[in-house]
N, C-alpha and C. Protein backbone atom coordinates (compact mmCIF):
# COMPACT_ATOMS: atom_id res chain seq x y z
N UNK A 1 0.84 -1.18 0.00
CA UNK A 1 0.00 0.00 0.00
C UNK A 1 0.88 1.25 0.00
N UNK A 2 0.58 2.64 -0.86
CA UNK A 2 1.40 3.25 -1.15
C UNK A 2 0.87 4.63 -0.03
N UNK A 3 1.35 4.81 0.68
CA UNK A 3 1.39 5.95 1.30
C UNK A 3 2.06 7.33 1.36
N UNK A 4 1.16 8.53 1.96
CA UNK A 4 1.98 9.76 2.21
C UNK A 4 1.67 10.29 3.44
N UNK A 5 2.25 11.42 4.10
CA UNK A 5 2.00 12.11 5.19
C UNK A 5 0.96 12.85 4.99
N UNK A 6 0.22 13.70 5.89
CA UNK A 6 -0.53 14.73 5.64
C UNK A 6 0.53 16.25 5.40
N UNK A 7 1.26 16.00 6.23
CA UNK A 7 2.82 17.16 5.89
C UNK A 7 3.25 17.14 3.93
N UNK A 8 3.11 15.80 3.46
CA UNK A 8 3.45 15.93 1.94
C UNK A 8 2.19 16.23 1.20
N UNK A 9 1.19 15.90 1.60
CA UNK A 9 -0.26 16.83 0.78
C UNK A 9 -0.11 17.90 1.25
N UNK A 10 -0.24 18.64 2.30
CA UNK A 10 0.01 20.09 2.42
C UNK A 10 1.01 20.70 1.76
N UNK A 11 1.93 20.07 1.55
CA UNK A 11 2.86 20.86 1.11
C UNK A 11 2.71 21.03 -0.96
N UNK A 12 2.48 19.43 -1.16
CA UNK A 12 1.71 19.68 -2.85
C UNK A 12 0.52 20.52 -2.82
N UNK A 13 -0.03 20.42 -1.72
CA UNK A 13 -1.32 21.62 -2.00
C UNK A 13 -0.51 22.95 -2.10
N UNK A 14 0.14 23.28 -1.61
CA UNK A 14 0.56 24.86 -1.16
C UNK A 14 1.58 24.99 -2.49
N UNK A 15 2.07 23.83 -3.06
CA UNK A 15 3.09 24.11 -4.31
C UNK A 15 1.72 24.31 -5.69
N UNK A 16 0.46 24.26 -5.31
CA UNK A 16 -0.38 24.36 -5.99
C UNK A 16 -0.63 22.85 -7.11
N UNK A 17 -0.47 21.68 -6.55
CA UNK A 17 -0.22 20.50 -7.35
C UNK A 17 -1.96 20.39 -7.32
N UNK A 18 -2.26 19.61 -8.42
CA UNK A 18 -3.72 19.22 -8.10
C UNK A 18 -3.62 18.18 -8.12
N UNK A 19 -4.61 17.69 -7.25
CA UNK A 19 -4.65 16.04 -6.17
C UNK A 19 -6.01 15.94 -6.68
N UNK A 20 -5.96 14.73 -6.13
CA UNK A 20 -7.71 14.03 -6.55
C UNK A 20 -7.86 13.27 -4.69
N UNK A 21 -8.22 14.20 -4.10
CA UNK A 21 -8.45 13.68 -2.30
C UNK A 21 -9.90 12.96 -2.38
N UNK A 22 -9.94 12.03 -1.38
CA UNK A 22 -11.34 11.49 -1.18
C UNK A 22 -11.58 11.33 0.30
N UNK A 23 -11.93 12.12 1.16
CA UNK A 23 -12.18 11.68 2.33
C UNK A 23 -13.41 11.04 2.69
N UNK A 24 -13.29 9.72 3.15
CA UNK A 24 -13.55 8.94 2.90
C UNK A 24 -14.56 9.00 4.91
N UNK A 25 -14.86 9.95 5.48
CA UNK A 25 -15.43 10.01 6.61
C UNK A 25 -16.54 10.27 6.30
N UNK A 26 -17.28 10.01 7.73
CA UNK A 26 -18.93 10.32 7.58
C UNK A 26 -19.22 11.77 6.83
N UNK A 27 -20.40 11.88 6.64
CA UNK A 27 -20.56 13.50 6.48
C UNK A 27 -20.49 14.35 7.81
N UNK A 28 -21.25 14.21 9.01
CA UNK A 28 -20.92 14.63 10.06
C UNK A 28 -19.97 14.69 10.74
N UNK A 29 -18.42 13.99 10.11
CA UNK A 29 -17.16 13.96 10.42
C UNK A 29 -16.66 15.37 9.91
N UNK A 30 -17.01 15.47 8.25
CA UNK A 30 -16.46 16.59 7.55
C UNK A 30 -17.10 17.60 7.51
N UNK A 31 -18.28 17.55 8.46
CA UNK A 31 -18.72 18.81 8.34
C UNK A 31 -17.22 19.58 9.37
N UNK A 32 -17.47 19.26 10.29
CA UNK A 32 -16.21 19.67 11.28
C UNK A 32 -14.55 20.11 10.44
N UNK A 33 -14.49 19.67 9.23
CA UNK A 33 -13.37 20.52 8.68
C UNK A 33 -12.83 18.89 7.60
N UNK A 34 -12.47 19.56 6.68
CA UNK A 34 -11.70 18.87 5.57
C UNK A 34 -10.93 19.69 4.73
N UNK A 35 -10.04 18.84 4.12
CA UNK A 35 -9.06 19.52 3.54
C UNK A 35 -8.92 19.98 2.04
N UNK A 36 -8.88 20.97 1.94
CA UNK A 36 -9.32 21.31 0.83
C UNK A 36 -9.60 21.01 -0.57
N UNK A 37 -10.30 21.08 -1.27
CA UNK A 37 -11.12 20.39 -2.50
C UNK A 37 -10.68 18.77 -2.19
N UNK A 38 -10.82 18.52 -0.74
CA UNK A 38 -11.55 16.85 -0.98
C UNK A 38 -13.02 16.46 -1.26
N UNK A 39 -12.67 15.53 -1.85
CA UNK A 39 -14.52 14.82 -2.18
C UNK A 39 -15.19 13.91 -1.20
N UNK A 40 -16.31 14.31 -0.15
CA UNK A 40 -16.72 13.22 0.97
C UNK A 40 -16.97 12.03 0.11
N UNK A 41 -16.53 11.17 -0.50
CA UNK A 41 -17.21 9.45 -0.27
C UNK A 41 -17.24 8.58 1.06
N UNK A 42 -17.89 8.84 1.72
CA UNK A 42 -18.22 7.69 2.39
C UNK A 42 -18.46 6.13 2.36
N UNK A 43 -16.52 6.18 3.95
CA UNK A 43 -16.81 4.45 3.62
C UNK A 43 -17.35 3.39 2.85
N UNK A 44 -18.81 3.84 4.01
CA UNK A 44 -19.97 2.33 3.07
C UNK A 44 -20.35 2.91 2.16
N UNK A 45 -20.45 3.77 1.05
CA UNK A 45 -20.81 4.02 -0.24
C UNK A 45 -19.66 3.84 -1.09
N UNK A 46 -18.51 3.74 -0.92
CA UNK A 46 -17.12 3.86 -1.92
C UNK A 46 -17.32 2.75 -2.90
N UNK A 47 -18.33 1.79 -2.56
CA UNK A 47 -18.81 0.81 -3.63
C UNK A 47 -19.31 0.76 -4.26
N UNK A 48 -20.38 1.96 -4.09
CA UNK A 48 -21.48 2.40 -5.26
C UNK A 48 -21.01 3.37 -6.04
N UNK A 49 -20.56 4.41 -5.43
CA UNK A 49 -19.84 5.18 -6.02
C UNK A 49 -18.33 5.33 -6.66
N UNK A 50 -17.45 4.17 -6.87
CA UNK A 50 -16.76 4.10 -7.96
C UNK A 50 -16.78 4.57 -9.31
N UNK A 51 -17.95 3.91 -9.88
CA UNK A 51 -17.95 4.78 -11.17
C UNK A 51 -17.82 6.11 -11.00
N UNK A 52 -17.78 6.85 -10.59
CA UNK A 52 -17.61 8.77 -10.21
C UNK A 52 -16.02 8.45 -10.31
N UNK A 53 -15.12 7.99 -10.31
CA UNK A 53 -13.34 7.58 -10.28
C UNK A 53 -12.91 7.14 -11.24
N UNK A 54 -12.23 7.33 -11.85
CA UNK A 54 -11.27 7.68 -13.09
C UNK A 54 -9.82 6.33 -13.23
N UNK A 55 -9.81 5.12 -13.08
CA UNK A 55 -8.99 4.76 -13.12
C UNK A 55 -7.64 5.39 -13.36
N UNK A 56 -7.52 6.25 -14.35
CA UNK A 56 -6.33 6.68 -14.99
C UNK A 56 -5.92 7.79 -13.89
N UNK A 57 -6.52 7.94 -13.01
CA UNK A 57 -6.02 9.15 -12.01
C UNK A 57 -5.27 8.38 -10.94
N UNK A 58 -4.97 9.09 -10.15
CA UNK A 58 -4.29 9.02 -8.54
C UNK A 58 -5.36 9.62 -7.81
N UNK A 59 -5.40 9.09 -6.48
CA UNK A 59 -6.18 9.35 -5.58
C UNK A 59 -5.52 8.91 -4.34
N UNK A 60 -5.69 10.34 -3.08
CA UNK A 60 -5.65 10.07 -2.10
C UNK A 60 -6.25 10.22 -0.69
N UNK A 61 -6.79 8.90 -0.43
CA UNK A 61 -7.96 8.69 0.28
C UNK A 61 -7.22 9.40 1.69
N UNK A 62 -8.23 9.80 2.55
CA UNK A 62 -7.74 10.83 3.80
C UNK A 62 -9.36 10.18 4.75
N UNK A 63 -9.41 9.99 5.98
CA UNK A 63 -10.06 9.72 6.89
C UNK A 63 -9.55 10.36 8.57
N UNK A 64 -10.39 9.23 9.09
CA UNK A 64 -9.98 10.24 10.58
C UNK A 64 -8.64 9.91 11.21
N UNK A 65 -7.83 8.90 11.20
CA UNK A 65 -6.68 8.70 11.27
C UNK A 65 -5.84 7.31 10.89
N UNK A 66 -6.35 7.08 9.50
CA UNK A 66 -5.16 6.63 8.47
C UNK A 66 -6.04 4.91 8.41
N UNK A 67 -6.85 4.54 9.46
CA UNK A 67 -7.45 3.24 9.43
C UNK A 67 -8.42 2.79 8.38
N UNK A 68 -9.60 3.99 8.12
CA UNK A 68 -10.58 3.45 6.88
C UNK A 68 -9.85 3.90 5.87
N UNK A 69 -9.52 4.66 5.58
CA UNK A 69 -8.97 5.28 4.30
C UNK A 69 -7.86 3.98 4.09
N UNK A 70 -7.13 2.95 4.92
CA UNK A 70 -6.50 2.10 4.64
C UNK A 70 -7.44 0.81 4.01
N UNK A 71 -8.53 0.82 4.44
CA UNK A 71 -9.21 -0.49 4.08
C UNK A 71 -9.72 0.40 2.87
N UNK A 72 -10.34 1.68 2.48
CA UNK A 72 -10.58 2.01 1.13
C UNK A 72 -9.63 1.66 0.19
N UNK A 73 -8.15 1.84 0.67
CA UNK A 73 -7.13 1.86 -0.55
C UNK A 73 -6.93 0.36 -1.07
N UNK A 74 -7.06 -0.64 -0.12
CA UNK A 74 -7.12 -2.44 0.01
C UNK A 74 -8.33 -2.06 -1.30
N UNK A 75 -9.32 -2.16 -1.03
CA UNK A 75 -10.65 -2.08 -1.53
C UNK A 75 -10.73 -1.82 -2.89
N UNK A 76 -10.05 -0.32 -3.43
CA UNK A 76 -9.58 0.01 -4.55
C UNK A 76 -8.47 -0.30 -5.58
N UNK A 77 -7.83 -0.57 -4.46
CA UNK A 77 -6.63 -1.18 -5.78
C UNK A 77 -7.21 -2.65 -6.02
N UNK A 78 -8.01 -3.23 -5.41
CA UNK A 78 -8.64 -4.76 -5.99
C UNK A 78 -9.09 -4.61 -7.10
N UNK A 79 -9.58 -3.39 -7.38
CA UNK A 79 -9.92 -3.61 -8.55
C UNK A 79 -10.06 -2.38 -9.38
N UNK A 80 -8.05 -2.22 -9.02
CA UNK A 80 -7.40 -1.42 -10.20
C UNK A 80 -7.07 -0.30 -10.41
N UNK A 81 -7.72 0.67 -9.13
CA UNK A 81 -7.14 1.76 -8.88
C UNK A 81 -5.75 2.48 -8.33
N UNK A 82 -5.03 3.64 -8.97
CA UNK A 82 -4.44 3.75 -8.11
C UNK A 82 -4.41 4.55 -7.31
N UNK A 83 -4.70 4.79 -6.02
CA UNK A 83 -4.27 5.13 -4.64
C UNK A 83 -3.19 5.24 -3.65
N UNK A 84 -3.76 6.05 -3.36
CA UNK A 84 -2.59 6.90 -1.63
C UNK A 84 -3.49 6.66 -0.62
N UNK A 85 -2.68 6.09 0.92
CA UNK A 85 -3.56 6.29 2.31
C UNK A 85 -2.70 7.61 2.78
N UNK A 86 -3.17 8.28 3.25
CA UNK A 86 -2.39 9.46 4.09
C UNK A 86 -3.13 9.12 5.68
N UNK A 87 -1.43 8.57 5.49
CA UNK A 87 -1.38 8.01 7.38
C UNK A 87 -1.84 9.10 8.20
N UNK A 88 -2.36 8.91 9.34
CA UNK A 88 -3.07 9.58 10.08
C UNK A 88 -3.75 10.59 10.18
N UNK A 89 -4.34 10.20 8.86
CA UNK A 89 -5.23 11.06 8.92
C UNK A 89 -5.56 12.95 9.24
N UNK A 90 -6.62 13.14 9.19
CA UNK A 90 -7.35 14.16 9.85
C UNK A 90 -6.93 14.72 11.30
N UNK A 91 -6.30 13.52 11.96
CA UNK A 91 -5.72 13.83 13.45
C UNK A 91 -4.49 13.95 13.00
N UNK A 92 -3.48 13.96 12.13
CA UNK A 92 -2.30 14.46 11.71
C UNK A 92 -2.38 15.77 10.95
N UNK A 93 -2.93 16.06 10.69
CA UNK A 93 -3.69 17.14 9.43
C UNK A 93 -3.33 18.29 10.22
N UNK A 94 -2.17 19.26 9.91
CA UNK A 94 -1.84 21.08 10.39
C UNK A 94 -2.37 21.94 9.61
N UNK A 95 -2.67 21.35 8.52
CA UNK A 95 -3.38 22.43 7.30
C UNK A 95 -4.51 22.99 7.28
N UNK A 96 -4.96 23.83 6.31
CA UNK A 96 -6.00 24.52 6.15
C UNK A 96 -7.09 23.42 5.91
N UNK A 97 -8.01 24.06 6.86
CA UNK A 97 -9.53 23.06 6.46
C UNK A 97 -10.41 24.27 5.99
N UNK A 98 -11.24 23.17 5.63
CA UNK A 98 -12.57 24.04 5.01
C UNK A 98 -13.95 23.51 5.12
């Protein structure tokens, strides 16, 4: 499983890189703050909602601290995506929320 920090997305965010984020928490998680232009999929929907994902992209899944967003990335690369977990999450996260 291919991982990054939340320190190396902040910092491609701030070099102005564009990412394809999916935080992958409840909605009532993100209402409380997410990081910028991530997309809420939720956990138990990341199955229905695949088709909305682009094989040919990168994606990096972000949660509350690095555990679901790990079973999303298991989940996705089964079948073919490629993905990032950004270890710890939301509780590692110094950056700008929104």
């Amino acid at each position: 499983m291919k991982e990054i920090t939340p320190k190396e997305v902040e910092n491609l965010l701030n070099e102005n890189k564009s990412l394809n984020l999916i935080d992958v928490r409840e909605a009532e998680e993100v209402r409380e703050g997410k990081v910028p232009t991530a997309v809420n999929i939720p956990l138990g929907l990341l199955e229905f909602r695949m088709s909305e994902l682009d094989k040919k992209k990168e994606y990096i899944l972000v949660c509350r601290s690095g555990g679901r967003s790990g079973r999303a990335v298991q989940f996705l690369e089964s079948y073919g995506f490629n993905v990032i977990n950004m270890t710890g999450g939301m509780l590692s996260w110094e950056g700008q929320t929104v």
